[in-house]
Protein backbone atom coordinates (compact mmCIF):
# COMPACT_ATOMS: atom_id res chain seq x y z
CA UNK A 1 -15.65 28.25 -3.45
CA UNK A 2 -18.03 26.97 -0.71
CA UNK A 3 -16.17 25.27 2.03
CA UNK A 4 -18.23 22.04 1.31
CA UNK A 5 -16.64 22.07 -1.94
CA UNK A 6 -13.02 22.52 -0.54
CA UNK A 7 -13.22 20.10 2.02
CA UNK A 8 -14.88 17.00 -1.08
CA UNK A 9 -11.98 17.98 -3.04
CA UNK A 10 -9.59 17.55 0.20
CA UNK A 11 -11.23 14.44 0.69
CA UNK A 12 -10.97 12.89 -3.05
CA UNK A 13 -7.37 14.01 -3.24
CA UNK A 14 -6.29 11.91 -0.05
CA UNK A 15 -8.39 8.98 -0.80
CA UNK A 16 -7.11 9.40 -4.54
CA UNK A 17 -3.44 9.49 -3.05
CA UNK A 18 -4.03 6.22 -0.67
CA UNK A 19 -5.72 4.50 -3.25
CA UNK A 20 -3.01 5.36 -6.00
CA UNK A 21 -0.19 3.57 -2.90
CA UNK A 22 -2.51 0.58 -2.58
CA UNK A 23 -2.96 -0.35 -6.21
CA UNK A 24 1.17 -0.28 -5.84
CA UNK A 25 1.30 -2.55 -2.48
CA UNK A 26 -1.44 -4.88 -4.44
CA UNK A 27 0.78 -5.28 -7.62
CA UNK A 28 4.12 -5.09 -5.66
CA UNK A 29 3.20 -7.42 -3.11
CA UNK A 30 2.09 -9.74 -5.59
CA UNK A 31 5.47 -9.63 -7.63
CA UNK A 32 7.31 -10.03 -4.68
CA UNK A 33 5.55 -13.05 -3.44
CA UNK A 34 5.99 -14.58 -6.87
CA UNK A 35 9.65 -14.11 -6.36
CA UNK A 36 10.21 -15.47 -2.43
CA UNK A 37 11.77 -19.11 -1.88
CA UNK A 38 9.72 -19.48 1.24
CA UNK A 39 6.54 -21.13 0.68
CA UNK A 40 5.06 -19.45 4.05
CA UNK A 41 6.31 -15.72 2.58
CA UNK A 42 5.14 -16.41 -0.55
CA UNK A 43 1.45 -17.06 0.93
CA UNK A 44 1.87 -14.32 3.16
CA UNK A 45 2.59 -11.74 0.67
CA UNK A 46 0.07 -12.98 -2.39
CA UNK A 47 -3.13 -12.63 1.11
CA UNK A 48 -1.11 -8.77 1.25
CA UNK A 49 -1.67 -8.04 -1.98
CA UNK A 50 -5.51 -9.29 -1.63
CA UNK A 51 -5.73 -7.14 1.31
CA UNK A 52 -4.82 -4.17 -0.41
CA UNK A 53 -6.92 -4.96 -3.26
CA UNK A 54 -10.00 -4.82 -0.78
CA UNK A 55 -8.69 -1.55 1.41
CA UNK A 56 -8.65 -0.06 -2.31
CA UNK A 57 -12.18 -1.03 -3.02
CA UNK A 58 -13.51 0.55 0.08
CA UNK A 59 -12.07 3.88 -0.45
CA UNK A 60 -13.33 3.66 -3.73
CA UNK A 61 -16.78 2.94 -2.68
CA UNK A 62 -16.12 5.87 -0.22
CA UNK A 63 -15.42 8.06 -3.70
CA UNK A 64 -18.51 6.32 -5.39
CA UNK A 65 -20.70 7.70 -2.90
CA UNK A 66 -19.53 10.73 -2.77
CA UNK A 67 -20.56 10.98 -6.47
CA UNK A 68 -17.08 10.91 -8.12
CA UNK A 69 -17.50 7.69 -10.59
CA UNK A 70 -14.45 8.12 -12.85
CA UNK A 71 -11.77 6.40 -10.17
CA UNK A 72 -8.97 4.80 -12.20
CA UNK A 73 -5.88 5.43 -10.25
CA UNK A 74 -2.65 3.35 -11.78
CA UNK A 75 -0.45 4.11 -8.86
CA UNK A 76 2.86 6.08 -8.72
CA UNK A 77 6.21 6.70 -10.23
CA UNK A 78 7.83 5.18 -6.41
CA UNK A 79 5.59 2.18 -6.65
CA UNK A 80 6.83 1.56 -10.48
CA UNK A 81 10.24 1.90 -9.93
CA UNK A 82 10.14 -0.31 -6.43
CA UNK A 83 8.80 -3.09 -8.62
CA UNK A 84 10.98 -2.76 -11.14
CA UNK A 85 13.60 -2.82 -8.70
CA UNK A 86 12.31 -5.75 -6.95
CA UNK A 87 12.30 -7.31 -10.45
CA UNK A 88 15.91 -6.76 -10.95
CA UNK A 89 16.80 -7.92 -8.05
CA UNK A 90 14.54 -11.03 -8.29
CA UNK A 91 16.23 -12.16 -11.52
CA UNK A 92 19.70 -11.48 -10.66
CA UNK A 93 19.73 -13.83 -7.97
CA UNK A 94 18.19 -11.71 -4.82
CA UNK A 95 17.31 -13.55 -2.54
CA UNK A 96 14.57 -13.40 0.20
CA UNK A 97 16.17 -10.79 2.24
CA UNK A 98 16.67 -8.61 0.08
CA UNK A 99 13.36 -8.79 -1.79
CA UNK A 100 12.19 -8.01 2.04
CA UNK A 101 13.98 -4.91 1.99
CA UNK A 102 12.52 -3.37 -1.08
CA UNK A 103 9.25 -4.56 0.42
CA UNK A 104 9.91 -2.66 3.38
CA UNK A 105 11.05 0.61 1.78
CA UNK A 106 7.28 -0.11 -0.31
CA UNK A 107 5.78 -0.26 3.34
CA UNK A 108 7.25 2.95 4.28
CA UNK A 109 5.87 4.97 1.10
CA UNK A 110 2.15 3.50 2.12
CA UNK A 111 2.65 4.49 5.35
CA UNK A 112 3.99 7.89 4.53
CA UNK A 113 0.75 8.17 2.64
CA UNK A 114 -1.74 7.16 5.32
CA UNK A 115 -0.31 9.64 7.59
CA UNK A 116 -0.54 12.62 5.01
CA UNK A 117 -4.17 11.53 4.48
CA UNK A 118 -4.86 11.57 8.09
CA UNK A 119 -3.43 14.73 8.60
CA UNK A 120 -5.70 15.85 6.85
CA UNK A 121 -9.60 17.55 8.16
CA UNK A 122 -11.73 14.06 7.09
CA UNK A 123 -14.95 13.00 8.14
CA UNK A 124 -15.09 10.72 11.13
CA UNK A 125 -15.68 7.63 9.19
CA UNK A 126 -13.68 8.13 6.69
CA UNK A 127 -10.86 8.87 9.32
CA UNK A 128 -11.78 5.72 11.18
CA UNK A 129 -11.99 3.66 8.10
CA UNK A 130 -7.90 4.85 7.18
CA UNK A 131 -6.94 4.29 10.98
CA UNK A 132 -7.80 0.87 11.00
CA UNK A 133 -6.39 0.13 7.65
CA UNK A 134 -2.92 2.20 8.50
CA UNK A 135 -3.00 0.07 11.39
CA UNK A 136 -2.97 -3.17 9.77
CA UNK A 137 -0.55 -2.07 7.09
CA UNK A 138 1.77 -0.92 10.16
CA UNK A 139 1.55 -4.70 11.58
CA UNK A 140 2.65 -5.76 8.11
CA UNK A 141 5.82 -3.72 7.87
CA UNK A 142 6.74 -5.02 11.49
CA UNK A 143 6.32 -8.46 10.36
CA UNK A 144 8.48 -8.04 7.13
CA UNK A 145 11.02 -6.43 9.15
CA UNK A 146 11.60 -8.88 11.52
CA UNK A 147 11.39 -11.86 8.24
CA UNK A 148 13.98 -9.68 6.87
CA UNK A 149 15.82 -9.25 10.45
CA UNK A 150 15.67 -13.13 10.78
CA UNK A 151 16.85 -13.69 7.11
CA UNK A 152 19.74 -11.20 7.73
CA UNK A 153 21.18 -12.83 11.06
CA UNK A 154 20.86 -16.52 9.00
């Protein structure tokens, strides 16, 4: 095994594993925002789910040119049963804060992800690409803590 070919398949694998926790934060944020009373949440979490749609898209691009064409990642067992959760909770009368916490405890999967990927030996741009992106996912979680902090001390 050339070490060309070791580091591609270390590369594929991380941006296989990221984009497998985005296509989760696009579909959970998106059920979540369905289910939040306030209008201003419920914005805020349907643009998350847009923006994860698009950080998927450029790692897949990333994938496209490295020649692997087949990328049809579904997401992962955590993500399902978060939504599901969030679901349940949803429909027997959860309200906003605690639909905020499951959100959170999504947040903390992605970023346990990004940082696994970045761990990892990547190519400059790819590692730039997954800094800024961590970092915006980062500011996220922040800002649905302190939505759930404020809906907690209501």
């Amino acid at each position: 095994m050339s070490i060309a070919g070791a580091r591609d398949r270390e590369l594929q694998s991380a941006l296989k594993s990221v984009i497998n926790v985005l296509e989760d934060g696009q579909k959970g944020m998106a059920e979540i925002g369905e289910h939040l009373e306030d209008p201003m949440l419920r914005r805020y979490f349907l643009t998350e789910s847009l923006c994860r749609a698009n950080f998927r898209a450029e790692l897949e691009n990333v994938l496209h040119r490295q020649g692997v064409h087949d990328v049809h990642e579904t997401g992962t067992p955590t993500g399902t049963l978060l939504r599901t959760w969030a679901d349940l909770k949803a429909k027997l009368g959860g309200r906003d804060h605690t639909l905020l916490e499951t959100a959170e405890e999504a947040e903390d999967e992605t970023c346990s992800v990004y940082k696994d990927a970045l761990d990892r030996d990547l190519p400059l741009p790819i590692r730039q690409l997954l800094t800024g992106q961590q970092t915006h996912i980062l500011t996220t979680q922040d800002y649905i803590r302190s939505q759930r902090d404020v809906l907690k001390a209501a």
